[in-house]
Protein backbone atom coordinates (compact mmCIF):
# COMPACT_ATOMS: atom_id res chain seq x y z
CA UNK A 1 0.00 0.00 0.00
CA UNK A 2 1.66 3.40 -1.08
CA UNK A 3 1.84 5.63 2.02
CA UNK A 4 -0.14 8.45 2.33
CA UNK A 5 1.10 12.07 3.04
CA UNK A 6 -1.42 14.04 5.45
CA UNK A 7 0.79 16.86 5.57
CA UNK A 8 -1.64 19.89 5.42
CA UNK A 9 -4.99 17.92 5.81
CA UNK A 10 -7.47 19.06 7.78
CA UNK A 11 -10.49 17.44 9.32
CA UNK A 12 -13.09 17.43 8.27
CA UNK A 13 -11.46 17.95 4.58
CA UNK A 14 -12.11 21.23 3.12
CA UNK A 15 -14.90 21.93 0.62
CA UNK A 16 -14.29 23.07 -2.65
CA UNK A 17 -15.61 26.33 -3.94
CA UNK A 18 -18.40 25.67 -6.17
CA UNK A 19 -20.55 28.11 -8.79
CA UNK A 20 -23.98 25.83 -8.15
CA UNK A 21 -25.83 25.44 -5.56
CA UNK A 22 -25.73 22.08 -4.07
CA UNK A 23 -27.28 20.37 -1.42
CA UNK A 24 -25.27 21.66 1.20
CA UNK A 25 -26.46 24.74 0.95
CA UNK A 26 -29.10 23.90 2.38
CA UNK A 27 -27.53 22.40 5.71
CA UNK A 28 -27.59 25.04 8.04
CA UNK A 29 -23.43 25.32 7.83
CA UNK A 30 -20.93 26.52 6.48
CA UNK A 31 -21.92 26.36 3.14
CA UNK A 32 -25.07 27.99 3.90
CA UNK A 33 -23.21 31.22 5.39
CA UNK A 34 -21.28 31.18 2.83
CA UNK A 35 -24.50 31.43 0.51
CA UNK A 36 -26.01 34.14 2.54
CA UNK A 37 -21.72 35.93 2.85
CA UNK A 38 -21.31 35.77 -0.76
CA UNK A 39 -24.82 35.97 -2.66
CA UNK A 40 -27.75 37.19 -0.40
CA UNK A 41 -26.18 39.76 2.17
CA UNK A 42 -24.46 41.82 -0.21
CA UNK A 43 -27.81 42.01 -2.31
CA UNK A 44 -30.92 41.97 -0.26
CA UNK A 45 -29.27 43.14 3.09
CA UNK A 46 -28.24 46.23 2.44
CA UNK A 47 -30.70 48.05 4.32
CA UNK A 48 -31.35 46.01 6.51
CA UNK A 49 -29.89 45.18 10.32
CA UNK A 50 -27.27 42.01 10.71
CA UNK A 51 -27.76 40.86 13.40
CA UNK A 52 -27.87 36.89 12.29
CA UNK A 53 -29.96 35.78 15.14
CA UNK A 54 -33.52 33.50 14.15
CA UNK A 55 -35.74 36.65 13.57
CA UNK A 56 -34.95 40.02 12.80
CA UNK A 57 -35.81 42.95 15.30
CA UNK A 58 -37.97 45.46 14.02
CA UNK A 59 -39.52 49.02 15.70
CA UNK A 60 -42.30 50.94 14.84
CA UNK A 61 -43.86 53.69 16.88
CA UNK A 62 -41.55 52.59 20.19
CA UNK A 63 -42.89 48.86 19.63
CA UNK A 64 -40.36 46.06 19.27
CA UNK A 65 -41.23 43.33 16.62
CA UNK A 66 -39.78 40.00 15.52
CA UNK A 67 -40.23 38.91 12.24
CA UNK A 68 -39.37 35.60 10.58
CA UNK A 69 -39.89 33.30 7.86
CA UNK A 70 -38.92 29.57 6.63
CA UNK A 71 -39.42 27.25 4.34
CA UNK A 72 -40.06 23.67 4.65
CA UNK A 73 -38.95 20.43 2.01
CA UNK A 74 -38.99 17.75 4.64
CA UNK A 75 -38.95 13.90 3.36
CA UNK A 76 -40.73 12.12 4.32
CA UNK A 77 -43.51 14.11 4.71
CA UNK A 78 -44.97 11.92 7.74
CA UNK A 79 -42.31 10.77 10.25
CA UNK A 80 -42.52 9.34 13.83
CA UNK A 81 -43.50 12.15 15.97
CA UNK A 82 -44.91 14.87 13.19
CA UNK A 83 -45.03 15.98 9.84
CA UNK A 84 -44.59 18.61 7.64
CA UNK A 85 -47.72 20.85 8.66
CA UNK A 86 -46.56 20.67 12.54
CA UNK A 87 -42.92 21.50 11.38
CA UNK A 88 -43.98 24.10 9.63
CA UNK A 89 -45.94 25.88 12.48
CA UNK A 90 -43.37 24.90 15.28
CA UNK A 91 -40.13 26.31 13.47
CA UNK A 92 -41.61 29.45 12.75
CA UNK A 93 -43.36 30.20 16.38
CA UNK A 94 -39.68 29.10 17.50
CA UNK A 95 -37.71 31.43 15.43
CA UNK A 96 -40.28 34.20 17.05
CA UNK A 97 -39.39 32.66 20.56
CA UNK A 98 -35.92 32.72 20.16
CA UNK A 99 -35.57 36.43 20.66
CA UNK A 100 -37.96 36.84 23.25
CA UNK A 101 -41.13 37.53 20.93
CA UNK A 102 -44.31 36.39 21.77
CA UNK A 103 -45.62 35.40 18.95
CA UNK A 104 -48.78 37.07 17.55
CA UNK A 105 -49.70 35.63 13.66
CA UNK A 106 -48.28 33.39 11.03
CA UNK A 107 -49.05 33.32 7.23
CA UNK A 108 -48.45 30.09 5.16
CA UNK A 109 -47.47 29.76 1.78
CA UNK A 110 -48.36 26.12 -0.52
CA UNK A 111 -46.35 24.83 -3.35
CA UNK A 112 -48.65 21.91 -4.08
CA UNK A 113 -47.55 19.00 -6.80
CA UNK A 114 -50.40 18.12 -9.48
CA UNK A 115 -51.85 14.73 -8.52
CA UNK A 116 -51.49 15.37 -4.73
CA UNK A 117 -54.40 13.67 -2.67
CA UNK A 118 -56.97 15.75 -1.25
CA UNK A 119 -56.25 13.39 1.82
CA UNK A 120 -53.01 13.82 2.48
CA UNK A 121 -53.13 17.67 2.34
CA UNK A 122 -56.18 17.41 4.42
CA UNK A 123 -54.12 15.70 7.05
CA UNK A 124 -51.21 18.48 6.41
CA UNK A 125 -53.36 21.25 7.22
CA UNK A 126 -55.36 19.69 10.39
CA UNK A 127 -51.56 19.13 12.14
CA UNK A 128 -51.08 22.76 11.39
CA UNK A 129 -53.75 23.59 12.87
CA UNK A 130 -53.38 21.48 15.78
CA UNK A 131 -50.00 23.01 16.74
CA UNK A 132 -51.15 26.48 15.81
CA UNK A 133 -53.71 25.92 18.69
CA UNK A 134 -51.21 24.23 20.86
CA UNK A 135 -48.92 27.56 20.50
CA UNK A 136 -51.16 30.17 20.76
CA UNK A 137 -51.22 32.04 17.53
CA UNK A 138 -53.23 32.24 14.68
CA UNK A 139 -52.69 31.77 10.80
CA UNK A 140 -53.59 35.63 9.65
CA UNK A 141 -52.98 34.81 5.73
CA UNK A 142 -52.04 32.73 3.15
CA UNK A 143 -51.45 31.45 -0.71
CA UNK A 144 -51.45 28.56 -2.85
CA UNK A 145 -49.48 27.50 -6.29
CA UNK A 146 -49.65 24.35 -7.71
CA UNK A 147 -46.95 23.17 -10.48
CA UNK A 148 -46.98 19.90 -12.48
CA UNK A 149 -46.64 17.00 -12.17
CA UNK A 150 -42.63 16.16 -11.30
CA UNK A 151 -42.19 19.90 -10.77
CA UNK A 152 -41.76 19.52 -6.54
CA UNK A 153 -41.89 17.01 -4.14
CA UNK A 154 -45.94 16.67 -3.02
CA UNK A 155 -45.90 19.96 -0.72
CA UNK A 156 -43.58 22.19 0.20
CA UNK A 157 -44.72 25.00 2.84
CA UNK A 158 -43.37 28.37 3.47
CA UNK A 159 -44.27 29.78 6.89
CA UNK A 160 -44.14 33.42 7.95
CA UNK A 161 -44.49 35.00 11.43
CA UNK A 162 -44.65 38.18 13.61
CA UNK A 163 -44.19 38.62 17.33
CA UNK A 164 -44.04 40.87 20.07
CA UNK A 165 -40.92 41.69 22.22
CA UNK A 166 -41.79 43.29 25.06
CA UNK A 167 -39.92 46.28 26.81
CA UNK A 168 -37.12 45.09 29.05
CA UNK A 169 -36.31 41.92 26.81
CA UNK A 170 -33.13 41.78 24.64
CA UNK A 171 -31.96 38.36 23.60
CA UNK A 172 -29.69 37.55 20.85
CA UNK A 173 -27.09 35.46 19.73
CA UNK A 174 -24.23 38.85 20.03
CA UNK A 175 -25.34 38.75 24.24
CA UNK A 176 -23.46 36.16 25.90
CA UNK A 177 -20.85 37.26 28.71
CA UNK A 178 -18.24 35.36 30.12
CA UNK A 179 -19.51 33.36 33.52
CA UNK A 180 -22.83 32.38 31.42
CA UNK A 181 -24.00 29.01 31.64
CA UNK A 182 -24.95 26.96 28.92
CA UNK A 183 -28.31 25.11 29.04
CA UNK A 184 -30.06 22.77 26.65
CA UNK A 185 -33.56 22.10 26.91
CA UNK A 186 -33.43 18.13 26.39
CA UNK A 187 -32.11 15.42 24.43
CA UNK A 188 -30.47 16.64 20.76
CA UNK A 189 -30.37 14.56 18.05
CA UNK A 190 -33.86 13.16 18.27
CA UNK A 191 -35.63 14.95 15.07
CA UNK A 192 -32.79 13.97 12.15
CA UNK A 193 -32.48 10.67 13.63
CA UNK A 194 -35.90 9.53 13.34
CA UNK A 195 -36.38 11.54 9.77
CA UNK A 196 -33.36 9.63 8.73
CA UNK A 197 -35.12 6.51 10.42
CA UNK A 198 -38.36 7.08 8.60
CA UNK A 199 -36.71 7.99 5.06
CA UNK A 200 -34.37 5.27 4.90
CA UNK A 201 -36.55 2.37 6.78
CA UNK A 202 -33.91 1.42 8.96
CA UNK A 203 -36.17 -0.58 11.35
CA UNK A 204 -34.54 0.16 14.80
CA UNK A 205 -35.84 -2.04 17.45
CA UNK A 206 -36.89 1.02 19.07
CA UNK A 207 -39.34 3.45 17.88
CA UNK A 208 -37.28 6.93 17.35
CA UNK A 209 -39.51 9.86 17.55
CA UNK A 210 -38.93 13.36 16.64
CA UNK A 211 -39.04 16.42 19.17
CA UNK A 212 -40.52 18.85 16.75
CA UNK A 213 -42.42 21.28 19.38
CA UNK A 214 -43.49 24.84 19.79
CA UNK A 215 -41.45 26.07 22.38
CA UNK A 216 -42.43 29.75 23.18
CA UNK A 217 -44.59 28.73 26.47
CA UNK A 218 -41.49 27.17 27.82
CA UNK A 219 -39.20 30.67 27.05
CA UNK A 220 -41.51 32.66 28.76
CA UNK A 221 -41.59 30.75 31.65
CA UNK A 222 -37.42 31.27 31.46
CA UNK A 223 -37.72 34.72 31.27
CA UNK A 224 -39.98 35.13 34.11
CA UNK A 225 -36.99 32.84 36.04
CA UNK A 226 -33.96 35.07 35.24
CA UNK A 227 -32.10 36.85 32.67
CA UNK A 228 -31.78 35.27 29.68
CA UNK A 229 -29.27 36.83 27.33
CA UNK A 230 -28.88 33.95 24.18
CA UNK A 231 -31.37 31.83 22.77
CA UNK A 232 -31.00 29.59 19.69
CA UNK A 233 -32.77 26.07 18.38
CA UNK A 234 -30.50 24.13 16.65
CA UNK A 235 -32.12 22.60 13.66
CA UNK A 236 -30.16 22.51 10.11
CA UNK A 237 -26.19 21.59 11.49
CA UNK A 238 -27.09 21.08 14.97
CA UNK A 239 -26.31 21.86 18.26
CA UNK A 240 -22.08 22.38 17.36
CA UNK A 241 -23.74 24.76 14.91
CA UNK A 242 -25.23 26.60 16.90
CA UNK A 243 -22.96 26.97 19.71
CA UNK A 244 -20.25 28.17 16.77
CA UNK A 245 -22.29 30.66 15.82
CA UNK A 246 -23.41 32.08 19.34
CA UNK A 247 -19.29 32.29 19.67
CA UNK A 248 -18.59 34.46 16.41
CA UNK A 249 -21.50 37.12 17.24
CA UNK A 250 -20.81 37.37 20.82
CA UNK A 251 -16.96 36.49 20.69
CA UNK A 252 -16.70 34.45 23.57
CA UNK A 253 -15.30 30.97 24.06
CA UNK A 254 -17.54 28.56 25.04
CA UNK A 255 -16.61 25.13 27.30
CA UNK A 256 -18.96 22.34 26.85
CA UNK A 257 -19.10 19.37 29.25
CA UNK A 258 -19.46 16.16 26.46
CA UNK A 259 -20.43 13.76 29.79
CA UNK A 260 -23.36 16.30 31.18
CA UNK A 261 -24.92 16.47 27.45
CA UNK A 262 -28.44 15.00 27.61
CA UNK A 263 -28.39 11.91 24.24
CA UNK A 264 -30.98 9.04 24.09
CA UNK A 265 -29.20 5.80 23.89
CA UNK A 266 -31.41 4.99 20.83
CA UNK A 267 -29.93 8.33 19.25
CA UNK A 268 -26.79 7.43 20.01
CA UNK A 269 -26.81 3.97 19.01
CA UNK A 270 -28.22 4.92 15.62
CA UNK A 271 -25.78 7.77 15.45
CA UNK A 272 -22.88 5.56 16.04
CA UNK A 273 -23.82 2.81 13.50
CA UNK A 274 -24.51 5.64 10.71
CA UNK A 275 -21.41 7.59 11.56
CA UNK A 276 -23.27 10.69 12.53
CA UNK A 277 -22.07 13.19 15.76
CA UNK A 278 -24.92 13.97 17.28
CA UNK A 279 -23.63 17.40 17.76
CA UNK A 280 -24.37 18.08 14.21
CA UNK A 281 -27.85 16.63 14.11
CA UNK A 282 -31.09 18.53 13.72
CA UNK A 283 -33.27 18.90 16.95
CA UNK A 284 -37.12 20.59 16.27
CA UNK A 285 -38.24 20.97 19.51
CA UNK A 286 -35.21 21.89 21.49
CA UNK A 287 -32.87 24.98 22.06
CA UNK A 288 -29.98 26.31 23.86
CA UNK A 289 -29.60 29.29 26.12
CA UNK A 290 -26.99 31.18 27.65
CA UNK A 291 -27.85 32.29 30.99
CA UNK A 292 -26.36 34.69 33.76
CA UNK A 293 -24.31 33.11 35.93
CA UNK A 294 -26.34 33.64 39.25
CA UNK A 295 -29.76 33.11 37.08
CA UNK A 296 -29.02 29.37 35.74
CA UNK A 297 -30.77 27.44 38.98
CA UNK A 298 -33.61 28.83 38.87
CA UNK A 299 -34.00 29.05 35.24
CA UNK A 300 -33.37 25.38 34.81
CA UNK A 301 -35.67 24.42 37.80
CA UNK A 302 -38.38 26.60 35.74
CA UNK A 303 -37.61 25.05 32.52
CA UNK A 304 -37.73 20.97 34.31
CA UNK A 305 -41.22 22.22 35.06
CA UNK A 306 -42.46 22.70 32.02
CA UNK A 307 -43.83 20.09 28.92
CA UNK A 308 -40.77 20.85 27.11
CA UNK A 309 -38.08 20.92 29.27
CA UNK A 310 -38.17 18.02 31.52
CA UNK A 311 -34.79 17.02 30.37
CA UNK A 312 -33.31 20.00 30.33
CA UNK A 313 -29.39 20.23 31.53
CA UNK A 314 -26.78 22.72 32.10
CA UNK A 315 -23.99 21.62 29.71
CA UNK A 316 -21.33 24.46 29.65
CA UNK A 317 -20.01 27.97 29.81
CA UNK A 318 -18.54 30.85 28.73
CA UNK A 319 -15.02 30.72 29.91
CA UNK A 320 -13.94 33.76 28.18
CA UNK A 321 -13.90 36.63 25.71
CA UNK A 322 -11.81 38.02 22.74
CA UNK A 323 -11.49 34.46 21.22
CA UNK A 324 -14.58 33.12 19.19
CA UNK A 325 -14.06 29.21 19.89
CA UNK A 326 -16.02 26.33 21.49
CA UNK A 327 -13.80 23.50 23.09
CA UNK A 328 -15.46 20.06 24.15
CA UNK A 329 -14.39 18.16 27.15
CA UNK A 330 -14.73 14.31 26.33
CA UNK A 331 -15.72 11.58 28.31
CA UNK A 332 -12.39 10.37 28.24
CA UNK A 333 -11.17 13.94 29.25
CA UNK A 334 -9.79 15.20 26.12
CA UNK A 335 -10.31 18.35 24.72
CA UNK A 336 -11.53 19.17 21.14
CA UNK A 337 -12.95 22.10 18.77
CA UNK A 338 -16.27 22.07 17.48
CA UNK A 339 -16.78 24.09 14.53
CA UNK A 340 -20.11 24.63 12.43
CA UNK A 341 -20.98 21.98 10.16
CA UNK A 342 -18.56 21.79 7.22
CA UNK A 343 -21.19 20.08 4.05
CA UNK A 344 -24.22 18.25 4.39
CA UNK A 345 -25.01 15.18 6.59
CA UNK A 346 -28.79 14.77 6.44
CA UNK A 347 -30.33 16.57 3.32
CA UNK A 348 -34.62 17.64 3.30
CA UNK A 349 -34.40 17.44 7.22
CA UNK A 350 -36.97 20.70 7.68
């Protein structure tokens, strides 16, 4: 065997520049910033605040608003534990949440596929407006296209949505001090696992569900706890993704404890025999906050009280500032970086 010279490599291996879009654009990592760094920022967001964070922050007449919108191409379009419609709903009430917002109305857009079943979309729009109802807010507007036959995949839904933030809030991901403490609200992993599960009939022993969830009851109950200063939910590249990005807009570094990081052995097992870190998988009903130091008890004991939270752990903490990095403490007591996710791991996951 000729021997191989890994002078220079780097893992993962770098990705080539490309002048298409491919499907790691879509992954929530570093492709996709570099998408919105090279194409869409320099375009559409000249006007407009950078911020980064999962809505924008908007004011008119001394009101605070949060505005969002997403669009949603998961496949299957049924998987254990939701769908499509309650995806829909749940990632754009969360985006709202994630700055503080209480959210107020949602619109929803339809790209529909000729020969679609009158059935299925039936069942579609009945979970959205289950979880609508679940979260609180109402579906204000909407629109419907339909293109031919082979021209999408069955349905693909864009959601919209507009909250209030009210006056003393001010969360975002460029607000984390040193001394914070890092907490997640439960297990990560859970959604792409079970997506994965569901696309690829894997047939796990164990029924893997997803954790796609509204989760704005459970952040105002952590507001009304203590001072929350970052909130994210890591869906497309995961929790590392996340935690990366938090780092860059507030540039901190950030010590995670691998050993206090809540995983569901089924997750893990599934992770480990695909090769996936479940870092890097996409959670739908989860998120991470970054909270002041002599606020994280009680927070935490407020979030264990709620549906959501149950599980929820302190896994970390802002051990510094000047230095945009995230080190991970192993098991075995090893240190590593995490960085955002480099490509694409789990394509039409949201």
């Amino acid at each position: 065997m000729d021997e191989i010279d890994f002078e220079g490599w780097t893992c993962p291996v770098p990705i080539r520049p490309t002048d298409t879009v491919i499907l790691g654009h879509g992954s929530g990592g570093t492709l996709s910033r570099d998408l919105l760094n090279r194409l869409f920022l320099p375009e559409l967001g000249k006007a407009a605040p950078r911020a980064l964070d999962d809505s924008a922050v908007v004011t008119m007449d001394g009101q605070r608003y949060a505005v969002t919108t997403d669009s949603h191409v998961v496949s299957p379009l049924f998987f254990p534990g939701g769908d499509i419609g309650r995806l829909a709903i749940c990632g754009t009430v969360n985006d709202l949440a994630m700055v503080g917002a209480i959210p107020i109305a949602l619109t929803c857009g339809f790209v529909l596929e000729e020969g679609l079943s009158f059935e299925l979309l039936q069942r579609v729009v009945r979970s959205m407006e289950e979880a609508a109802r679940e979260a609180g807010v109402f579906i204000a507007a909407g629109d419907t296209k339909v293109v031919q036959r082979g021209g999408a995949d069955q349905i693909f839904i864009n959601t919209s949505g507009i909250g209030k933030i009210a006056e003393g809030i001010n969360i975002s991901g460029a607000n984390a001090k040193e001394g914070d403490v890092v907490i997640v609200s439960g297990t990560i992993g859970d959604h792409g696992i079970a997506v994965m599960s569901a696309r690829e009939d894997l047939g796990f022993e164990t029924r893997l569900e997803s954790d796609v969830a509204p989760l704005n009851h459970l952040v105002a109950e952590m507001i009304s706890a203590g001072e929350v200063r970052v909130l994210r939910d890591p869906t497309r590249g995961g929790l590392a993704t996340s935690l990366v990005e938090i780092s860059e807009q507030s540039n901190v570094t950030i010590e995670i404890m691998e050993p206090s990081l809540p995983v569901k052995p089924t997750v893990s097992a599934a992770c480990e025999m695909l090769g996936f870190d479940p870092f890097y998988v996409a959670n739908e009903g989860k998120l991470v906050a970054f909270i002041k130091e002599n606020d994280a008890d009680k927070v935490l004991e407020a979030m264990k009280k709620t549906k959501y939270g149950g599980d929820a752990a302190m896994i970390g903490r802002v051990i510094g500032t000047g230095r945009p990095q995230v080190r991970l403490k192993t098991a075995i007591g090893g240190t590593r970086l995490l960085d955002m996710l480099p490509g694409e791991m789990l394509p039409r996951i949201c």
